[in-house]
Structure formats: C-alpha cells, structure tokens
C-alpha atoms as a PDB file:
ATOM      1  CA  UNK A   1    -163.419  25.594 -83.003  1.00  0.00           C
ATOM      2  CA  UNK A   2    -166.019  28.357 -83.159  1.00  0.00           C
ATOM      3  CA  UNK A   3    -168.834  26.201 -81.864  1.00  0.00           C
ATOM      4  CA  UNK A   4    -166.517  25.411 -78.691  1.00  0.00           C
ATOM      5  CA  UNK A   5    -165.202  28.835 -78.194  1.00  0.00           C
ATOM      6  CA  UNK A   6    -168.454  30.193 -76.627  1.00  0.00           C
ATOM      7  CA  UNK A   7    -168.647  27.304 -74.836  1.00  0.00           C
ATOM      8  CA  UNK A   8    -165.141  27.631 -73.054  1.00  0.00           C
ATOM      9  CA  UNK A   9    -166.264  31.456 -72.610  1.00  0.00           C
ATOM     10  CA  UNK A  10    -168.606  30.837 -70.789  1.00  0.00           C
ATOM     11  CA  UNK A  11    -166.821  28.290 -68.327  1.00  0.00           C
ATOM     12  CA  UNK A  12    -163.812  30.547 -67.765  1.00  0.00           C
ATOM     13  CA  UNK A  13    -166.096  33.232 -67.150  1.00  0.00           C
ATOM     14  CA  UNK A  14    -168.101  31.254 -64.855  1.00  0.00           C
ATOM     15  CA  UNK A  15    -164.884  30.072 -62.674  1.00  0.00           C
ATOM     16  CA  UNK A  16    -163.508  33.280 -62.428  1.00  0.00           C
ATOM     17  CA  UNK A  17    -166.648  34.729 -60.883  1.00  0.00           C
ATOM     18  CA  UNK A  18    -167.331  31.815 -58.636  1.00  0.00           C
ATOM     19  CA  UNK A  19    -163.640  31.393 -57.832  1.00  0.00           C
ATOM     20  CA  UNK A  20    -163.368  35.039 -56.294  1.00  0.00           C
ATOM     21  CA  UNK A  21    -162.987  34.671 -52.488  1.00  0.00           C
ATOM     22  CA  UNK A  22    -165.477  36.661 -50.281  1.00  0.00           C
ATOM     23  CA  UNK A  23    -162.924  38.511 -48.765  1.00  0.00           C
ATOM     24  CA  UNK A  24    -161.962  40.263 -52.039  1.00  0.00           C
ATOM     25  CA  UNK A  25    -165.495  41.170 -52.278  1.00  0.00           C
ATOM     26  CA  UNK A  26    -165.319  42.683 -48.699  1.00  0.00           C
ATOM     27  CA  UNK A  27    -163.682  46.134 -47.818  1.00  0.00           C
ATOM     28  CA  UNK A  28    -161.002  45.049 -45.525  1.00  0.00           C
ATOM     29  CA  UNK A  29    -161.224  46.295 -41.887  1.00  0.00           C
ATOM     30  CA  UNK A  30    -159.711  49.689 -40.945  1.00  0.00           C
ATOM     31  CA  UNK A  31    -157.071  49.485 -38.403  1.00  0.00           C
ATOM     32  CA  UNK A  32    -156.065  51.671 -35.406  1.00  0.00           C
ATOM     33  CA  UNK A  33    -153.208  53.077 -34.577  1.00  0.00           C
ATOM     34  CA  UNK A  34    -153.635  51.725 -31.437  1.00  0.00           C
ATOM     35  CA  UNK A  35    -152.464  47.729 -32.933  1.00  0.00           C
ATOM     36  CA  UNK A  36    -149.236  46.567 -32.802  1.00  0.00           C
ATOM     37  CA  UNK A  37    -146.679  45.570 -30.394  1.00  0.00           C
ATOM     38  CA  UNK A  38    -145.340  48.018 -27.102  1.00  0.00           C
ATOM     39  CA  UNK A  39    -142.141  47.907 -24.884  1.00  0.00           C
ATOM     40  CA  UNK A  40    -142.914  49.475 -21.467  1.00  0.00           C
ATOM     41  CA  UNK A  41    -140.085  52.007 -21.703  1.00  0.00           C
ATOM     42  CA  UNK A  42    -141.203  53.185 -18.217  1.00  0.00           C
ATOM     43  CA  UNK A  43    -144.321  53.352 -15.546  1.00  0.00           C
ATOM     44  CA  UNK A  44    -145.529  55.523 -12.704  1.00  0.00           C
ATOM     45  CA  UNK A  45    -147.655  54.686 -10.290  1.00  0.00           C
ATOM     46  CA  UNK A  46    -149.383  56.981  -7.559  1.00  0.00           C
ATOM     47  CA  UNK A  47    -150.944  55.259  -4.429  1.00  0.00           C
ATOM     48  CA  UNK A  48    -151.990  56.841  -0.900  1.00  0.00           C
ATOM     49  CA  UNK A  49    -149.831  59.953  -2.093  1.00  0.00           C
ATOM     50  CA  UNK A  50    -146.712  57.357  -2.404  1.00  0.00           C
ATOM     51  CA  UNK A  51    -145.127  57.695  -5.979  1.00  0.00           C
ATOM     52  CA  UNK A  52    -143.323  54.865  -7.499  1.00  0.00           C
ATOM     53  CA  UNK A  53    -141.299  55.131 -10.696  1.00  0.00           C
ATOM     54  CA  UNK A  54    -140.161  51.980 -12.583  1.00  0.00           C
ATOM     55  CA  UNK A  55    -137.427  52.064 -15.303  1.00  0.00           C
ATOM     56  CA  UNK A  56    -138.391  48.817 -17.559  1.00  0.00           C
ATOM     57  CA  UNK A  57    -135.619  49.183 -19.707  1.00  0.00           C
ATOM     58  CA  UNK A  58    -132.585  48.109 -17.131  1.00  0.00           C
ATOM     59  CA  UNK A  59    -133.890  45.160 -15.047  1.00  0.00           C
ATOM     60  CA  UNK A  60    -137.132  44.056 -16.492  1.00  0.00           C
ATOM     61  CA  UNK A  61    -138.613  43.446 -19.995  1.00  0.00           C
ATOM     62  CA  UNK A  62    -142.218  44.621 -20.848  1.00  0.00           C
ATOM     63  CA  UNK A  63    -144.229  44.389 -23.870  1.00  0.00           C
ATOM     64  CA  UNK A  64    -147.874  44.913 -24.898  1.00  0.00           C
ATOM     65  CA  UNK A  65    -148.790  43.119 -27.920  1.00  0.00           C
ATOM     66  CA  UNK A  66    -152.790  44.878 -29.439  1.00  0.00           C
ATOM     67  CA  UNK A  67    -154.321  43.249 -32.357  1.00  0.00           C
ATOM     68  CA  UNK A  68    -158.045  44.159 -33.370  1.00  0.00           C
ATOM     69  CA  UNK A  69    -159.817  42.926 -30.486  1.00  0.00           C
ATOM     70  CA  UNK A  70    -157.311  41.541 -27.411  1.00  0.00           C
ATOM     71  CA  UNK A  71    -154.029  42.999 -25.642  1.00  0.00           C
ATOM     72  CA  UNK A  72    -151.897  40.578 -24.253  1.00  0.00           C
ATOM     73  CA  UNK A  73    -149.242  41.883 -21.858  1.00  0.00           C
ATOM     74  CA  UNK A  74    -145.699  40.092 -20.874  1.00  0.00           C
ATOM     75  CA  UNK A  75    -143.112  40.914 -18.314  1.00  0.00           C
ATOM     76  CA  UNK A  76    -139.788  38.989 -17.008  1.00  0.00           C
ATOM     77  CA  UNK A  77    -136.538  40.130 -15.538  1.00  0.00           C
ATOM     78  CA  UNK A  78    -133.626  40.440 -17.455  1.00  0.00           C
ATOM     79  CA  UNK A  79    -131.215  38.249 -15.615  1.00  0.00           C
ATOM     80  CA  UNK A  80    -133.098  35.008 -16.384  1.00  0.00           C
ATOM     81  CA  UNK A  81    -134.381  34.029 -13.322  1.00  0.00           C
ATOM     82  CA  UNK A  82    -131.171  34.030 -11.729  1.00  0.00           C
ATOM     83  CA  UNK A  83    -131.115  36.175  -9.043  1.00  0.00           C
ATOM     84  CA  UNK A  84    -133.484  38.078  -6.406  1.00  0.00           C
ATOM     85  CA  UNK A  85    -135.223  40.430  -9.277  1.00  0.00           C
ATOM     86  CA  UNK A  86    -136.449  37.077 -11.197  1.00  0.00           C
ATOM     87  CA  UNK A  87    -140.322  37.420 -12.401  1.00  0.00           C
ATOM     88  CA  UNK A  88    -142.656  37.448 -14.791  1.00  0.00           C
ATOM     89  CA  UNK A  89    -146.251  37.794 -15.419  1.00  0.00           C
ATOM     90  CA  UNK A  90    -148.355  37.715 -18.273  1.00  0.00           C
ATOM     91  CA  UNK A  91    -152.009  38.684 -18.773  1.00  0.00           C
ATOM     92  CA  UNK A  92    -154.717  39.708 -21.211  1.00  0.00           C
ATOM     93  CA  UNK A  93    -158.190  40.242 -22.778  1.00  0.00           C
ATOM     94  CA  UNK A  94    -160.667  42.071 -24.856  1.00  0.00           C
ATOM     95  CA  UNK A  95    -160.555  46.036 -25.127  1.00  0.00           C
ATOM     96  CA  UNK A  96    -162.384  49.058 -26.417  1.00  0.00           C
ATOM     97  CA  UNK A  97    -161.563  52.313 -27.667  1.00  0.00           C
ATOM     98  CA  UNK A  98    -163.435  54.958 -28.222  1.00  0.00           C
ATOM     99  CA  UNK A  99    -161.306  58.321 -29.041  1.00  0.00           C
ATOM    100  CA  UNK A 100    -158.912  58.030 -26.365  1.00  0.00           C
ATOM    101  CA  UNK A 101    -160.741  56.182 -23.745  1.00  0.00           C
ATOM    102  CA  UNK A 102    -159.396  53.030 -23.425  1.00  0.00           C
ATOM    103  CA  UNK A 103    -161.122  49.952 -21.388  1.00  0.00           C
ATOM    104  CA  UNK A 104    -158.986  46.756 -20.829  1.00  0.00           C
ATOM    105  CA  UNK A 105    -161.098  43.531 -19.512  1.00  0.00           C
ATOM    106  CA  UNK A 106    -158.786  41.242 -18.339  1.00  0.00           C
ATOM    107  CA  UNK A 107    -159.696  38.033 -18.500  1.00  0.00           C
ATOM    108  CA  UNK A 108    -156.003  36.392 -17.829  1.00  0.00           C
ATOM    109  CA  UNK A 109    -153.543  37.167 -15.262  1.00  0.00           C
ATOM    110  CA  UNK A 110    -150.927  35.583 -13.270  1.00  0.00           C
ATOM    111  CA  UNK A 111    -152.084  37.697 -10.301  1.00  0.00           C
ATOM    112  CA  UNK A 112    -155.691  35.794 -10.236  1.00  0.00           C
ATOM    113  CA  UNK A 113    -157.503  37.835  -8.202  1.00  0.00           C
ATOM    114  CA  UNK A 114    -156.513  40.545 -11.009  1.00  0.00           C
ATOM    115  CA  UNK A 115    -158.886  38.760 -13.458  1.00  0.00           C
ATOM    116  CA  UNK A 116    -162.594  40.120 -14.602  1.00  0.00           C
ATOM    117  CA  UNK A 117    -161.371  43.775 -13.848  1.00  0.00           C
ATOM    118  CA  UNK A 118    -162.097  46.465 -16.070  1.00  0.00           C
ATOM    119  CA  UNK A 119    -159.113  49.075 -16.253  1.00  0.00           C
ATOM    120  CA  UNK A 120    -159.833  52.344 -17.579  1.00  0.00           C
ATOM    121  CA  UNK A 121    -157.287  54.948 -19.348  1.00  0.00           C
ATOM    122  CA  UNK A 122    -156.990  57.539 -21.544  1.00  0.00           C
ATOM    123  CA  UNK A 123    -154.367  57.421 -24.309  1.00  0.00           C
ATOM    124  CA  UNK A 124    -152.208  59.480 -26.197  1.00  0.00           C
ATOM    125  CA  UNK A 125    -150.242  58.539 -29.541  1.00  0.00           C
ATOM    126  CA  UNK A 126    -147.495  60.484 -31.131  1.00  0.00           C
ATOM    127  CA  UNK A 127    -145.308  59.058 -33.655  1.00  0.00           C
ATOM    128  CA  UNK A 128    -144.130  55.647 -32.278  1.00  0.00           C
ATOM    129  CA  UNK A 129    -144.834  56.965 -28.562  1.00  0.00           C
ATOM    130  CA  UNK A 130    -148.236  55.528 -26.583  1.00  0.00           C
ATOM    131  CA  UNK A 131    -148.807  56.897 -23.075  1.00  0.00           C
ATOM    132  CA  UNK A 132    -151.933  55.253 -21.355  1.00  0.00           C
ATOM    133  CA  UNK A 133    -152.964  57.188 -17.869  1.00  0.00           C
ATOM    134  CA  UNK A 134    -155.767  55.613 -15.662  1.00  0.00           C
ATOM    135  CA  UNK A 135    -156.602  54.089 -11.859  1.00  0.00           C
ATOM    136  CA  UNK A 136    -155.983  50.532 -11.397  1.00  0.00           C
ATOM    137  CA  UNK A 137    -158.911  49.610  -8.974  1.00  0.00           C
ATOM    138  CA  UNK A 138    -158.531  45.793  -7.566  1.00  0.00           C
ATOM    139  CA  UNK A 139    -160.477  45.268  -4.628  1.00  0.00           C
ATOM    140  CA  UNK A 140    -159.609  42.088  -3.874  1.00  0.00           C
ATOM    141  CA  UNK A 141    -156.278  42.931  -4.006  1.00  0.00           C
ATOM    142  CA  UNK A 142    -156.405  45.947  -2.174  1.00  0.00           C
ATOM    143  CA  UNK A 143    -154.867  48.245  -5.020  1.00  0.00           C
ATOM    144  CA  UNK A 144    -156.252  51.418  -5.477  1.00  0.00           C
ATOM    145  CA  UNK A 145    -153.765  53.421  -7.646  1.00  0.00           C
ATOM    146  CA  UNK A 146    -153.295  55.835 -10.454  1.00  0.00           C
ATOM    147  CA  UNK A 147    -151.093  54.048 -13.393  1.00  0.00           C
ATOM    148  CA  UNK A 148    -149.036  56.226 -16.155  1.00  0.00           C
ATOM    149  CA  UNK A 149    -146.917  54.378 -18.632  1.00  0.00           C
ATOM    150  CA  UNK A 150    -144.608  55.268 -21.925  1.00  0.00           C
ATOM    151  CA  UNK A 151    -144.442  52.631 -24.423  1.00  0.00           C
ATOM    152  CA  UNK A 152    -142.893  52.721 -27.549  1.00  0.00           C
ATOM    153  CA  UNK A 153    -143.355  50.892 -31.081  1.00  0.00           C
ATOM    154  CA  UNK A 154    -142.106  47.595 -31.542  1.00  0.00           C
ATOM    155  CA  UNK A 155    -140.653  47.880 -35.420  1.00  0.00           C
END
C-alpha cells in the first residue's frame, strides 16, 4: 500500500492539473451595462423640421437584444398581422462603444438598402432606462433624420 500510494499521488495530481479547463485559467470577460435585452418604450424622430413621435407600447412591439459584440433589433404589430398596422422588421450587426458613443454597423435589415450603414449615437443609462440619440443617414434611401429612443430593461 505505501509503495502504491505515491504512485496514485501522483496520477490524481496529474489529472487534476491537466483536467482544469482553460477557461478557469482565464479571467472571464467584463461586461457592459450596455448587454442585455431592450423594449422600445418610445421613439422620436426629427426630419426637415417635421417631428414624429411613436408610442411602441400600444400598436407595435420593439425589442433590442445586445450581447458582447452584435445588436439584433425586432419589431411587429400587435394585432398579428391582421389588420392595416401589420409589420415587422428585423435587423442587426456588430457595434462599438466607447464611453457613450455608440456605432451600430448593420449588416442585416429587412429594409435592404438600410444594410452596410454605420449609425452613430450617444447613450445614456440610468437604472433599467437606455436612451440612444443620433442621425440616421441612408442615402439610398433618402433618410436624413435625427433618431431619439427610450428603452427599458428586459428582466
């Protein structure tokens, strides 16, 4: 028994060091306060002096789901397709923030000729409250506008 128990030392010793996963080895990424999942609670948009203000929390469902790297955005109306307001649109795509300057890349839209635009905001985060300000510039669309929305948490 004592000749074995170095022995078996040794090999429990040497499977619980080489059995440790990397990631345990590996500070685990910080995240931002910025990740998570956002309802559009309501949006304002300013173009050629025209101001239009859209309630989504009657006729129209919006959410804004932000993980480490991507945003992906969905929107339908509330009756399910069954009457005039029926929609829905979807898009997404890399990001960066820096401090409150926040870029959106969007690399998938519904609206096509929205794709390979960069959008840039500013944010603002208090509590479970995100507001994102910034111009929406589509050329080939013809949109030209400044964008202000509320979001809240998703819990």
């Amino acid at each position: 028994m004592k000749t074995h128990f170095p022995a078996m030392l040794l090999a429990v010793s040497m499977v619980t060091a080489c059995g440790r996963p990397e990631t345990a080895q590996t500070p685990a990424k910080a995240s931002n306060e910025l990740e998570g999942t956002w309802k559009l609670l309501n949006g304002t948009l300013i173009e050629k002096g025209d101001t239009t203000v859209t309630d989504y929390t009657q006729k129209v469902s919006f959410i804004k789901v932000i993980n480490g790297s991507h945003f992906a955005f969905l929107q339908h109306d509330l009756t399910k397709g069954k009457d005039s307001t029926a929609s829905f649109s979807a898009g997404g795509g890399g990001y960066i923030l820096k401090d409150s300057a926040y870029t959106e890349k969007l690399e998938y839209c519904t609206a096509r000729d929205w794709e390979g635009n960069e959008f840039h905001f500013t944010i603002s985060i208090r509590n479970d409250t995100l507001v994102q300000r910034g111009v929406e510039k589509v050329e080939a669309a013809g949109v030209e506008r400044l964008n202000i929305e509320k979001y809240v948490r998703v819990k």
